[in-house]
Protein backbone atom coordinates (compact mmCIF):
# COMPACT_ATOMS: atom_id res chain seq x y z
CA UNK A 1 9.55 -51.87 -32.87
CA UNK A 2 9.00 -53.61 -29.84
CA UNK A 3 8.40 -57.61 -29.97
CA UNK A 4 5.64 -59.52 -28.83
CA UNK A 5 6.41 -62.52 -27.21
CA UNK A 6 9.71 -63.04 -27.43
CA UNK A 7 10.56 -66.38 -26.17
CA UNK A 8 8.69 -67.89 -28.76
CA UNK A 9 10.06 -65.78 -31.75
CA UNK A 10 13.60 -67.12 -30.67
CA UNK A 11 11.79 -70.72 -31.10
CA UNK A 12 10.80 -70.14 -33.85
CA UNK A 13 13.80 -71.51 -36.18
CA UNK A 14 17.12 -72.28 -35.72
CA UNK A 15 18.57 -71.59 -32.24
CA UNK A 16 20.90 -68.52 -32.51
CA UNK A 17 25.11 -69.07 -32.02
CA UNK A 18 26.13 -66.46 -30.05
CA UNK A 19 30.47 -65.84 -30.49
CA UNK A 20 31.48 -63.82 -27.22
CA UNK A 21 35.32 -62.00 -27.77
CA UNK A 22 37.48 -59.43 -26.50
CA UNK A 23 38.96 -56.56 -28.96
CA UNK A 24 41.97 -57.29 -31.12
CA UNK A 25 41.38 -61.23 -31.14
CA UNK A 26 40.56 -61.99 -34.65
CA UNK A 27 37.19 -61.92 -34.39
CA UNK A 28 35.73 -60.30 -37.22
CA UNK A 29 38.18 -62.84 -39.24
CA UNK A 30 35.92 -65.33 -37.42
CA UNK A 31 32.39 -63.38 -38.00
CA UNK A 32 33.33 -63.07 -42.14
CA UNK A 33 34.46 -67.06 -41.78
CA UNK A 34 30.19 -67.56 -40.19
CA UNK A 35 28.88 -64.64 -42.42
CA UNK A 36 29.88 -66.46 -45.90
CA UNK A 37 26.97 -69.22 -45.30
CA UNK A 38 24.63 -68.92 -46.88
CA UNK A 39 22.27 -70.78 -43.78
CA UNK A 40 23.33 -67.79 -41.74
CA UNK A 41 22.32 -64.30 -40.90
CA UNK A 42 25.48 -62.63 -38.89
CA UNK A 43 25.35 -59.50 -37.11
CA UNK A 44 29.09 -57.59 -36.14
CA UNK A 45 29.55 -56.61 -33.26
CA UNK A 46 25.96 -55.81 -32.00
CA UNK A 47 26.46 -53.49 -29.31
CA UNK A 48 29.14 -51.96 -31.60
CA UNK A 49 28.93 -47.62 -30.36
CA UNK A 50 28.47 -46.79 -34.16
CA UNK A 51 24.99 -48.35 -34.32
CA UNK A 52 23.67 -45.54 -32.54
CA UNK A 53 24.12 -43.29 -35.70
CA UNK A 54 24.06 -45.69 -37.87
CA UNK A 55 23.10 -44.60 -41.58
CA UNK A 56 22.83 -45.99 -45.34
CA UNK A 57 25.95 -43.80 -45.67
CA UNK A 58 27.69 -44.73 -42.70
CA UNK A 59 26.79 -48.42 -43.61
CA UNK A 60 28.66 -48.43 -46.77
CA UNK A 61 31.87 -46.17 -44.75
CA UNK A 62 32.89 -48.64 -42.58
CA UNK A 63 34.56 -51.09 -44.20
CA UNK A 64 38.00 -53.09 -43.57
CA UNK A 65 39.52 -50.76 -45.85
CA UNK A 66 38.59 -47.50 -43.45
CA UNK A 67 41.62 -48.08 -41.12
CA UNK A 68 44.24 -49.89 -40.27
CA UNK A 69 42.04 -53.03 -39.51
CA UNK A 70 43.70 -55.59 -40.48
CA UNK A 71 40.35 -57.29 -41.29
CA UNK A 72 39.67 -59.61 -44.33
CA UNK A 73 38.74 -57.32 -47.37
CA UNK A 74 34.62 -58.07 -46.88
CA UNK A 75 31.14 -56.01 -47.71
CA UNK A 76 30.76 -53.40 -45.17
CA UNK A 77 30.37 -54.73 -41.06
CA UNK A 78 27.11 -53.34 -40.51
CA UNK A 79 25.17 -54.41 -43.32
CA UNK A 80 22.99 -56.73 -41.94
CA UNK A 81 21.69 -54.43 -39.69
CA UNK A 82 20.29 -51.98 -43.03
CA UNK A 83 16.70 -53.21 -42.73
CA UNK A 84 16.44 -52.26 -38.69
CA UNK A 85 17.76 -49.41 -39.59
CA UNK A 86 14.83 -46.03 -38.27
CA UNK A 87 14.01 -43.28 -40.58
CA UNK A 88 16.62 -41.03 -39.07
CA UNK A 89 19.46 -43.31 -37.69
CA UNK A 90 20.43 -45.63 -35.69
CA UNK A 91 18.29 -49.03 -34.36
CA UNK A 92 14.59 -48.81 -32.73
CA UNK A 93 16.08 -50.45 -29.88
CA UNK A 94 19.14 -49.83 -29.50
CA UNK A 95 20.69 -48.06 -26.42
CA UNK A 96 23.81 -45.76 -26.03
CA UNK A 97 24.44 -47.29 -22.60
CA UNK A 98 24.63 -51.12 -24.44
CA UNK A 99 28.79 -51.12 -25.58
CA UNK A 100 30.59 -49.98 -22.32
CA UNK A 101 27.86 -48.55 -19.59
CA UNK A 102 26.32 -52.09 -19.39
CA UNK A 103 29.11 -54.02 -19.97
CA UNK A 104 28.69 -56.45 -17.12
CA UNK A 105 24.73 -56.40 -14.79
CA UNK A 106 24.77 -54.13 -12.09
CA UNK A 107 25.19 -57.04 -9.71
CA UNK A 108 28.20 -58.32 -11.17
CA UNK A 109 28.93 -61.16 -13.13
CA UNK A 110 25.87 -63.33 -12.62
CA UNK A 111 23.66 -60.68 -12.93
CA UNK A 112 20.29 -60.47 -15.96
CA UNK A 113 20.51 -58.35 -18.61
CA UNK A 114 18.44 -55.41 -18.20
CA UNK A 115 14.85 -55.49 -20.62
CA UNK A 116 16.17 -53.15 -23.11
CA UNK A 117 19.29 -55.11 -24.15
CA UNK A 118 16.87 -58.52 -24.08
CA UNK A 119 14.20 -56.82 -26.52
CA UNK A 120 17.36 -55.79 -28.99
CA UNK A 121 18.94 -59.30 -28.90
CA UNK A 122 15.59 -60.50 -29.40
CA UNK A 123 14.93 -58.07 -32.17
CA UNK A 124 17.67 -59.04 -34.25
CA UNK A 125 17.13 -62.82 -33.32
CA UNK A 126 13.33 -62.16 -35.19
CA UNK A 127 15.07 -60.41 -38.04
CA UNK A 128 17.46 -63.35 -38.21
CA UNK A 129 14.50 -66.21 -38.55
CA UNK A 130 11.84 -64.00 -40.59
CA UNK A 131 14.52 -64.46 -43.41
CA UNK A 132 15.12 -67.81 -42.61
CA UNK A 133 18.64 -67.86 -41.14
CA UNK A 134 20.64 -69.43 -38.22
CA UNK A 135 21.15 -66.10 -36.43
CA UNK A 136 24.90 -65.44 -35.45
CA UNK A 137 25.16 -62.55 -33.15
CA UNK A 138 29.03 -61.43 -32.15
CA UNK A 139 30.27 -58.60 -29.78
CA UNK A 140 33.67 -57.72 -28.07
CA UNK A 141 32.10 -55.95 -24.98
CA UNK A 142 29.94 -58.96 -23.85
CA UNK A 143 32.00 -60.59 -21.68
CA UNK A 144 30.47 -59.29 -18.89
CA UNK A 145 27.42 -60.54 -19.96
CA UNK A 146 28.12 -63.95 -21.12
CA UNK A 147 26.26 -65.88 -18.48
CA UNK A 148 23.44 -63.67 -18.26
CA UNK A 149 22.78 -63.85 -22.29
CA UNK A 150 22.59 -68.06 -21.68
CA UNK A 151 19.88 -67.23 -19.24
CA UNK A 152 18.17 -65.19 -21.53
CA UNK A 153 18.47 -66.74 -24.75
CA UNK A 154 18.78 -70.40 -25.88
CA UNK A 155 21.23 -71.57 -28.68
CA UNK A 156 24.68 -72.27 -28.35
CA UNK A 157 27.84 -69.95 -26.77
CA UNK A 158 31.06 -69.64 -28.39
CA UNK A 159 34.07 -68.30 -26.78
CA UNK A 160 36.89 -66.68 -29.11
CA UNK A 161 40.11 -65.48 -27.99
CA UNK A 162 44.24 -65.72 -28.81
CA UNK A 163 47.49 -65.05 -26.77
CA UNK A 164 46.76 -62.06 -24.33
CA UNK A 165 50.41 -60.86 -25.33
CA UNK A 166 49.33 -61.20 -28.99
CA UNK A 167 46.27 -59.47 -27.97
CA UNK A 168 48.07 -56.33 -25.99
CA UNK A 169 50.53 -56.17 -29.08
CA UNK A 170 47.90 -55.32 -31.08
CA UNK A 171 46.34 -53.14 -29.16
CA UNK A 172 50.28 -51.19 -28.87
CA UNK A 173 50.40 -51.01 -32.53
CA UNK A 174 47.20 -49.17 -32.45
CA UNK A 175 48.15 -47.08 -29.56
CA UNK A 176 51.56 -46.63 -32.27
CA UNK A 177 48.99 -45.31 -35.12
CA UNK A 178 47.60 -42.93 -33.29
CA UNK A 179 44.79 -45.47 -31.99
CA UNK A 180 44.29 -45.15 -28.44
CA UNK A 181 40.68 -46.44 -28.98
CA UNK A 182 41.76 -50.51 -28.09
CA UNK A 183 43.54 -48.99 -24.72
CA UNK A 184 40.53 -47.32 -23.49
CA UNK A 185 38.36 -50.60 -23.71
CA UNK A 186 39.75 -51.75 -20.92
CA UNK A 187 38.85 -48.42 -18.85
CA UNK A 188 35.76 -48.10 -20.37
CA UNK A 189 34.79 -51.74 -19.48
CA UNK A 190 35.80 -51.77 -16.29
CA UNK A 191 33.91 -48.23 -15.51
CA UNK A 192 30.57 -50.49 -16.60
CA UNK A 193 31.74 -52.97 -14.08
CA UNK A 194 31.77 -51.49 -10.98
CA UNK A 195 29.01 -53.38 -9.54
CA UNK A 196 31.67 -56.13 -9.23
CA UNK A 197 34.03 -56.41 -6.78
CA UNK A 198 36.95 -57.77 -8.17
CA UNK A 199 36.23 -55.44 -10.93
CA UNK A 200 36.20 -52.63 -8.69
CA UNK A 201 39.18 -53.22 -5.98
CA UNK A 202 41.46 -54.15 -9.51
CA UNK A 203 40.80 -50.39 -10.43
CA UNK A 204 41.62 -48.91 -7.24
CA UNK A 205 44.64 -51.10 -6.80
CA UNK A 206 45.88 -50.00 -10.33
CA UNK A 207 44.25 -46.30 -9.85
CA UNK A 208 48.07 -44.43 -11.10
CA UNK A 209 47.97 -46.43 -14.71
CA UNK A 210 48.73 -44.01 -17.37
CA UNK A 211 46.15 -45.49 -20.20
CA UNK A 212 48.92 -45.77 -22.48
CA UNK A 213 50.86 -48.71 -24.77
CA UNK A 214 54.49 -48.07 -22.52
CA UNK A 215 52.72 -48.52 -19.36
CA UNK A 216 53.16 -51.77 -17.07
CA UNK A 217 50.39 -50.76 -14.79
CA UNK A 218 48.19 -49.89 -17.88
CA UNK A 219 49.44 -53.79 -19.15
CA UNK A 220 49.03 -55.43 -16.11
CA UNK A 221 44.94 -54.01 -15.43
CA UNK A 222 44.64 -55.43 -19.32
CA UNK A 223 45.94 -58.92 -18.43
CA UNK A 224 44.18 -58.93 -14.84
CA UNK A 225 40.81 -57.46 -16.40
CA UNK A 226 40.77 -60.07 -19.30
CA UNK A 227 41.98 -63.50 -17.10
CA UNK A 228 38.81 -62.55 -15.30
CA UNK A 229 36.65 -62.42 -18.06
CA UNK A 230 38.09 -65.27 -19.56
CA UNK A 231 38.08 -67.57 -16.82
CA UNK A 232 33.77 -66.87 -16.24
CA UNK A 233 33.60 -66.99 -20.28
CA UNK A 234 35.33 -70.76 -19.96
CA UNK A 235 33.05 -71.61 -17.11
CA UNK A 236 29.92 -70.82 -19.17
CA UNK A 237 30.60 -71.00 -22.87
CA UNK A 238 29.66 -74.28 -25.21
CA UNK A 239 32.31 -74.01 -27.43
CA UNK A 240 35.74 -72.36 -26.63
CA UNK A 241 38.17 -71.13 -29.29
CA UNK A 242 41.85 -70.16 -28.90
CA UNK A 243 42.71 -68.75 -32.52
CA UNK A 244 46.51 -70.08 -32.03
CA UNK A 245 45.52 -73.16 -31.50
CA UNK A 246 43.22 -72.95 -34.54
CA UNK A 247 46.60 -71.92 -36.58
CA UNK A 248 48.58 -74.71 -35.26
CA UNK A 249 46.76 -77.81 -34.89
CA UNK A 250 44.89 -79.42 -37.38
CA UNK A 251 42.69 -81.47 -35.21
CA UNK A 252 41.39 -78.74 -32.86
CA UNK A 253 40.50 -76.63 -35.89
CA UNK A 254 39.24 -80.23 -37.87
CA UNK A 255 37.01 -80.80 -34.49
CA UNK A 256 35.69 -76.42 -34.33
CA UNK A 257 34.57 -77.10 -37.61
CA UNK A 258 32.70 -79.58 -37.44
CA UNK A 259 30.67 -78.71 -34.27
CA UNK A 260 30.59 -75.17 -35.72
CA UNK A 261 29.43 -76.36 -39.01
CA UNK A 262 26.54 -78.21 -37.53
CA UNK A 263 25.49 -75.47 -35.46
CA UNK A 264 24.70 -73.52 -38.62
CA UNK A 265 24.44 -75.88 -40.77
CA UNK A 266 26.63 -76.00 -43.77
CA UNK A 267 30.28 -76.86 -43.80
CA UNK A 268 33.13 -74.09 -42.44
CA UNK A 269 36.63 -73.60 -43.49
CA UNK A 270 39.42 -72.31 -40.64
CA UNK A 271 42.53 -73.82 -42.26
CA UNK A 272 43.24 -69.83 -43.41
CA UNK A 273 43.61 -68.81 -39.52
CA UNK A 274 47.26 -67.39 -39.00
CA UNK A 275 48.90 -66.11 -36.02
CA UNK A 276 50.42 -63.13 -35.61
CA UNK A 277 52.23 -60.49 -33.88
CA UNK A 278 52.42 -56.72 -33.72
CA UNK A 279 53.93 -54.85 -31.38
CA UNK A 280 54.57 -54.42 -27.81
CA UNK A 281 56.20 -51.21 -25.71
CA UNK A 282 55.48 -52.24 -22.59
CA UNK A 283 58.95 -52.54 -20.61
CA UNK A 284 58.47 -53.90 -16.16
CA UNK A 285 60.42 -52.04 -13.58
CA UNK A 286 61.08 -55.86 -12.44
CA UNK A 287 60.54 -58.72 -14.62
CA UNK A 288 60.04 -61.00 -11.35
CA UNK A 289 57.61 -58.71 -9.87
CA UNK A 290 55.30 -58.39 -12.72
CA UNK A 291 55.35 -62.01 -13.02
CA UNK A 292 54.48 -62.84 -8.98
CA UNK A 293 51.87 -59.91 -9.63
CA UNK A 294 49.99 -61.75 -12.10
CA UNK A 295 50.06 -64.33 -10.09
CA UNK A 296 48.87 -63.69 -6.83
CA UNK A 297 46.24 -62.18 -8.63
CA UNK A 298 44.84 -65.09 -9.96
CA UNK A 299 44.54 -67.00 -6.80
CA UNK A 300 41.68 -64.29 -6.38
CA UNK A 301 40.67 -64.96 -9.80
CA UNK A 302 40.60 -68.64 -9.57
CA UNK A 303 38.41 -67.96 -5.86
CA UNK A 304 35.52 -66.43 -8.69
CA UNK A 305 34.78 -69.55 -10.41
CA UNK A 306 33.63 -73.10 -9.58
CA UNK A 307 34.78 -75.46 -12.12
CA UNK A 308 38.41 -76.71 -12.08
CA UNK A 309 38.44 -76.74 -15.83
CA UNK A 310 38.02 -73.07 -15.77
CA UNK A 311 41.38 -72.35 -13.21
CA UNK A 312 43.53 -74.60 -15.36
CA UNK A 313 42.17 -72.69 -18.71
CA UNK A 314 43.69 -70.02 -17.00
CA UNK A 315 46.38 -70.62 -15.80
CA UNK A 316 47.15 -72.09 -19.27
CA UNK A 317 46.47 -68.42 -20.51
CA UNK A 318 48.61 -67.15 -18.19
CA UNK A 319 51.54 -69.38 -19.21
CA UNK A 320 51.23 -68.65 -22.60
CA UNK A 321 50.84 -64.79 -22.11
CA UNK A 322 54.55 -64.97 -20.12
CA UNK A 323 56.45 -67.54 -22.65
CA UNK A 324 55.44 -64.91 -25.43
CA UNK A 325 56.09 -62.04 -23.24
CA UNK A 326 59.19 -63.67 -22.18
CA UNK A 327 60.24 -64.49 -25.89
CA UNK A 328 59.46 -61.10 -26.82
CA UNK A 329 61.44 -59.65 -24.09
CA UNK A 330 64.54 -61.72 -25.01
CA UNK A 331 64.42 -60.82 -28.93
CA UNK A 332 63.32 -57.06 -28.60
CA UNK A 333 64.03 -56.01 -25.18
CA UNK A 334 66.99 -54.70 -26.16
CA UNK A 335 65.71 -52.78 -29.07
CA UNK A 336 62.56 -51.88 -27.07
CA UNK A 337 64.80 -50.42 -24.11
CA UNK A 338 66.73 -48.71 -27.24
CA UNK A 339 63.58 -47.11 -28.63
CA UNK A 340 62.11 -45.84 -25.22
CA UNK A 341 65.11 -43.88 -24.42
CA UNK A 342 65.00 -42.49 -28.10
CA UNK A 343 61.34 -41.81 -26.86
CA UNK A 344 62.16 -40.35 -23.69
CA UNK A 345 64.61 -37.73 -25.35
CA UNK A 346 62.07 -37.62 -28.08
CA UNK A 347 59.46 -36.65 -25.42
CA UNK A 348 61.87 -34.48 -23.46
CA UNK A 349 62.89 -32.72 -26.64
CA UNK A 350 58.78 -32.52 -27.60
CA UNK A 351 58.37 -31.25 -24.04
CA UNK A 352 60.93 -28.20 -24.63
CA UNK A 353 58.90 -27.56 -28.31
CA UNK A 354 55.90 -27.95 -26.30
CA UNK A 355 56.86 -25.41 -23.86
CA UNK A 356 58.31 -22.62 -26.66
CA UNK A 357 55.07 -23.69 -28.51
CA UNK A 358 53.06 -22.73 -25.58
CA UNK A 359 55.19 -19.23 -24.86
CA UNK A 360 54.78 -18.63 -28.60
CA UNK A 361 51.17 -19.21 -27.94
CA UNK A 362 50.73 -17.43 -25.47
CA UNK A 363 52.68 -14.34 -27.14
CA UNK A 364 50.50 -15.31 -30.49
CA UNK A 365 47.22 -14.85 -28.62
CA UNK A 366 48.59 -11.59 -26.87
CA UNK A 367 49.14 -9.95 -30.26
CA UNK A 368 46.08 -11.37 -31.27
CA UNK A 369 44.52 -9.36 -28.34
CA UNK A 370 46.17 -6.57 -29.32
CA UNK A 371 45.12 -6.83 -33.31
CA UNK A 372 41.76 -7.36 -31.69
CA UNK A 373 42.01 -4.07 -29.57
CA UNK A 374 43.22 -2.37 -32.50
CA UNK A 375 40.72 -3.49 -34.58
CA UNK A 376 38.20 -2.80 -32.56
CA UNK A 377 40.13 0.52 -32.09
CA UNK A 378 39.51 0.93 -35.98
CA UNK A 379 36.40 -0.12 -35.97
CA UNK A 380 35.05 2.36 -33.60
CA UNK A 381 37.19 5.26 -35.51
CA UNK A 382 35.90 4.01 -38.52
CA UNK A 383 32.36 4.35 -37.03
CA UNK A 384 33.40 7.89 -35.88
CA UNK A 385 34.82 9.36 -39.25
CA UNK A 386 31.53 8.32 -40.82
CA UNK A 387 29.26 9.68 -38.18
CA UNK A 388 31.24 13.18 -38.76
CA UNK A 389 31.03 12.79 -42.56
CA UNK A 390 27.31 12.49 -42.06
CA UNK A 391 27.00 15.52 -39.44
CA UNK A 392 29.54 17.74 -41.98
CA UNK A 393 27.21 16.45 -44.89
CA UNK A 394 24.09 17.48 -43.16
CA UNK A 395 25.85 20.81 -41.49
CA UNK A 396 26.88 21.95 -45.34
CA UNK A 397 23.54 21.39 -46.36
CA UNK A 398 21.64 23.07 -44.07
CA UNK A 399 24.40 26.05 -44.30
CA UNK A 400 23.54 26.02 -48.06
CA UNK A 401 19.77 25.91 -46.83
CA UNK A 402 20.73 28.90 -44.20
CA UNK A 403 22.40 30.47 -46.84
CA UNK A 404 19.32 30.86 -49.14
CA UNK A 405 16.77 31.56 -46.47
CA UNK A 406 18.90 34.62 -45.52
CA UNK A 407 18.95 35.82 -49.05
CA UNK A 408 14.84 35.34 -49.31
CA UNK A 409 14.55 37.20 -45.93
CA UNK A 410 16.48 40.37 -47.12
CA UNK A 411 14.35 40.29 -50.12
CA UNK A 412 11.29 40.29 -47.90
CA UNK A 413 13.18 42.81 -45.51
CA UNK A 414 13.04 45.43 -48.64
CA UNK A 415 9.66 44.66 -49.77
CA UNK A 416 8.49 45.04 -46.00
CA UNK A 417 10.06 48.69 -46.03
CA UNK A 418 8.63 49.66 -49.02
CA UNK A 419 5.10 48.61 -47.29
CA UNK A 420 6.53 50.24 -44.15
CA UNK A 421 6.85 53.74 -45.89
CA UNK A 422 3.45 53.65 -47.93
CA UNK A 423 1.73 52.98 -44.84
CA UNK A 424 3.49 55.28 -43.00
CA UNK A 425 2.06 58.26 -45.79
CA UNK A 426 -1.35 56.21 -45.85
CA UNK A 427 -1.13 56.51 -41.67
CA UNK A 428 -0.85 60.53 -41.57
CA UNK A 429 -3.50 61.01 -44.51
CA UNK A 430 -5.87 58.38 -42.08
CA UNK A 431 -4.76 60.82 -38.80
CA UNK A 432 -6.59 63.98 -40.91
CA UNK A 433 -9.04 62.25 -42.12
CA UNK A 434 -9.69 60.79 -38.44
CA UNK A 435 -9.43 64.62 -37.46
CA UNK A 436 -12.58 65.89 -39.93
CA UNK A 437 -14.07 62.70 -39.03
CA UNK A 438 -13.95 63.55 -35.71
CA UNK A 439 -15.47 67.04 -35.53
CA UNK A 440 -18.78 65.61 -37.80
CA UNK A 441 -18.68 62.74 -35.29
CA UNK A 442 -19.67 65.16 -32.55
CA UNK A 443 -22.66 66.84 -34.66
CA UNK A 444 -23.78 63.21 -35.28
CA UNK A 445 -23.68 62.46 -31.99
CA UNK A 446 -25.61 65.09 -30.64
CA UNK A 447 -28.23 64.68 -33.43
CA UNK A 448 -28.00 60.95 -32.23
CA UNK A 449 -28.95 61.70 -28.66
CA UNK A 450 -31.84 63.80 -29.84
CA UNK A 451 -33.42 61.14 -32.03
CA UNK A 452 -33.19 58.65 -29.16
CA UNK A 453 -34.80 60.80 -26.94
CA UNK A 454 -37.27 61.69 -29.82
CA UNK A 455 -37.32 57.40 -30.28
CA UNK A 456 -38.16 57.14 -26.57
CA UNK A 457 -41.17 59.66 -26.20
CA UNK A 458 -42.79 57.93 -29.78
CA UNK A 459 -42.23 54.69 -27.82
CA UNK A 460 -44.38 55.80 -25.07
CA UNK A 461 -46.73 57.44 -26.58
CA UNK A 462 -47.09 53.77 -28.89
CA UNK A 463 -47.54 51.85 -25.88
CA UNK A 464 -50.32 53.79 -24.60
CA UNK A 465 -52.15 53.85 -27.85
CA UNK A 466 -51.82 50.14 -28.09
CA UNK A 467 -53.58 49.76 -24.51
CA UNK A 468 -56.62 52.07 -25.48
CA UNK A 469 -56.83 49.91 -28.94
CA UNK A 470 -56.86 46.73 -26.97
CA UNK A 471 -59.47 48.20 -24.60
CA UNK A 472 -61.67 49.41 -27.71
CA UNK A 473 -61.67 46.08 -29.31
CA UNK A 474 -62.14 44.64 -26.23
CA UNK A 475 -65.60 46.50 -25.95
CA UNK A 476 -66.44 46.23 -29.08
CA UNK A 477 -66.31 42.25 -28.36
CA UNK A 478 -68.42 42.67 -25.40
CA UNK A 479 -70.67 44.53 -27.08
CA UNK A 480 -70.75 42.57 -30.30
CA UNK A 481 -71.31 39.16 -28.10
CA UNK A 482 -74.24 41.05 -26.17
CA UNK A 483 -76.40 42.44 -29.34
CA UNK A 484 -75.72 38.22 -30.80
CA UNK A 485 -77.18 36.68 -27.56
CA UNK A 486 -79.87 39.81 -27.93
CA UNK A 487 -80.81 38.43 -31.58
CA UNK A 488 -81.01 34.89 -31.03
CA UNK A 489 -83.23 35.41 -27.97
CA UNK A 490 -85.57 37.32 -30.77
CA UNK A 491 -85.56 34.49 -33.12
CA UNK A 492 -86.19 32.14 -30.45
CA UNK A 493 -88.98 34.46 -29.01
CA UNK A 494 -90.69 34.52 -32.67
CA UNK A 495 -90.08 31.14 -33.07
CA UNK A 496 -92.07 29.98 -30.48
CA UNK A 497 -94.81 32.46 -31.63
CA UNK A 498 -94.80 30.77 -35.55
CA UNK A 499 -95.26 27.67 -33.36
CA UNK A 500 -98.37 28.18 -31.05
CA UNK A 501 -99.99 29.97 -34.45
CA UNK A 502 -99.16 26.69 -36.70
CA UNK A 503 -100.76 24.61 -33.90
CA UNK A 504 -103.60 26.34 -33.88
């Protein structure tokens, strides 16, 4: 989650050591050394690309053990980071852009680092004190950030690197193993430098490299790319450690540990640091060249920086980078120039397999065309045959069905004649009858017209009967209402008579 107030939280105990590297320079011998302590809380590699799926089962995977490390046999790298860990994976605040995308500001070597990466470092810095340890944060793609992590952060800067040879010989054995991971640092850090000019014109001046172990223009854009790094990182870190020297002189490795020790408080052991050496392919068109190369470039190297200590630390790199290469030249050139013409009729045979591999490919995948047509092919046929099964099926059935009907319609077909023939008889016995019929029909008929007539006359005579009835009973109302109006002027009259007599 997101912290509040972040400059004080970094206050708040023990100020973190920060150890700044490049790949392939013994520095997760050099984490393990800081992560025994028990004062100490130390993060690997904290823009490492893994953290962005990082899991409880991918913590426990990657281990020393899981390749061809070379590490020192200890708990798994990313363990510290198990109690930042989101339900899901990966960190809260953790970007994808952090390793390689963002590996120097966008304004070049003195640039800030952007708020996102600040908040992380800060997160894990909070982690770090909440449990009460000196947090140790280490990376191998923070070069490019070095100076712009002591502006944001206080505590103290360590510097770790070896022999560049050494270095490029282990990224070669890699590259040998089927690695090419260590190779494409370089490419990927440079892409997330391009905001830099030196960064940018060393890309375009190298632009044909191959990005491969046997290549001198691939070697030469390592060296260049890291004497540039290196010479800012000696400019700007507290502490600078050269792992050969560590191996081979007792009092630079007495004097690390003791400013290292009370940095994080509680006594370190280095006297196990070793040197070693792996491999190298890389063979120069001209030995002289290469060498005048390297060092006209750092003239414009040396322009970059403002402290003389950091040109002769340097130049001192660069000196020790040719009396190895030199040295390894003179006991394995032979042998190397041995094994790259093996490779080159190696390659020129694998070229030839590559080329019958790819016309046997190409005849594979037009027979596999073919068995697709012809499946297909079968497929539809397949489809076909059933779909004619089913129509046959359904054909046979409704013959069968066909069959039956035709049998129940010649039954009918008889019974139907039979009918035919009875009602032919019943027909001509109807025709006489309809004959007799007919002749009685006429009598009828006539008799019929008489009784209508008849019907008629009755009707009239009715009608006039019914007016003289109406008329009768109308008189007889007339009459009936006159003799009642009659009457009651009697009673009335003899009424008035009783009257005048009672008076009296």
């Amino acid at each position: 989650m997101p912290l509040k107030g972040i400059g004080s939280q970094v206050g708040s105990g023990e100020p973190p050591l920060f150890v700044h590297s490049s790949y392939r320079t013994s520095s997760t011998w050099f984490w393990s050394k800081l992560r025994a302590k028990p004062t100490v809380l130390a993060y690997c590699e904290i823009f490492n690309e893994a953290l962005a799926k990082l899991t409880c089962e991918t913590i426990e995977a990657q281990h020393a053990d899981s390749w061809a490390s070379g590490h020192p046999s200890v708990a798994p790298y990313f363990l510290e980071f198990l109690p930042l860990l989101t339900k899901e994976q990966g960190l809260p605040l953790y970007d994808r852009s952090m390793p390689f995308a963002r590996f120097m500001p966008d304004d070049g070597m003195g640039g800030a680092l952007s708020a996102a990466e600040t908040e992380y470092v800060a997160s894990l810095i909070a982690n770090a004190h909440a449990c009460g340890k000196v947090p140790v944060l280490t990376d191998t793609s923070t070069l490019g950030r070095l100076q712009a992590f002591k502006q944001a952060f206080p505590g103290r800067t360590i510097f770790l690197h070896r022999n560049l040879f050494h270095q490029w010989a282990s990224y070669s054995k890699q590259w040998v193993l089927g690695n090419q991971y260590f190779i494409w640092t370089t490419e990927w850090a440079m892409a997330g430098s391009q905001g830099d000019p030196f960064v940018r014109h060393l890309d375009e001046f190298f632009a044909k490299r191959r990005r491969a172990a046997d290549d001198e223009q691939t070697f030469l854009t390592f060296v260049l790319f890291h004497l540039y790094l290196y010479a800012h990182a000696l400019e700007n870190a507290d502490l600078v450690l050269d792992v050969d020297a560590l191996a081979a002189d007792a009092t630079i490795r007495t004097e690390a540990e003791r400013q290292v020790g009370e940095w994080i408080g509680a006594p370190i052991d280095l006297s196990d640091c070793r040197p070693h050496f792996e491999l190298s392919l890389v063979a120069c068109r001209s030995n002289s060249a290469m060498v005048d190369t390297i060092e006209q470039f750092l003239k414009l190297i040396a322009a970059t920086v403002h402290t003389t200590a950091a040109v002769a630390g340097i130049e001192e790199m660069k000196d020790a980078l040719l009396r190895e290469w030199e040295r390894n030249d003179f006991y394995a050139g032979a042998l190397r120039r041995h094994h790259l013409s093996h490779v080159a009729k190696t390659a020129e045979q694998a070229a030839e397999w590559q080329a019958e591999r790819e016309t046997l490919a190409t005849q594979l995948k037009d027979l596999e065309g073919r068995h697709e047509d012809l499946c297909a092919t079968h497929q539809a046929l397949t489809s076909e045959a059933a779909s004619l099964r089913e129509t046959i099926s359904a054909l046979s059935a409704a013959g069968q069905a066909a069959d039956t009907r035709v049998k129940e319609l010649e039954a009918r077909h008889g019974e139907l004649r039979d009918a035919y023939a009875a009602l032919s008889a019943d027909a001509a016995g109807l025709r006489e009858t309809v004959g007799t019929l007919s002749a009685h029909g006429e009598a009828a008929a006539a008799r019929l017209q008489d009784a209508e007539t008849r019907y008629a006359a009755l009707q009239n005579e009715y009608e006039t009967l019914d007016r003289e009835v109406t008329a009768l009973r109308e008189a007889a109302a007339a009459a009936a209402a006159r003799a009642h109006e009659e009457a009651v002027a009697q009673v009335k009259a003899r009424s008035r008579g009783v009257a005048r007599i009672w008076r009296r």
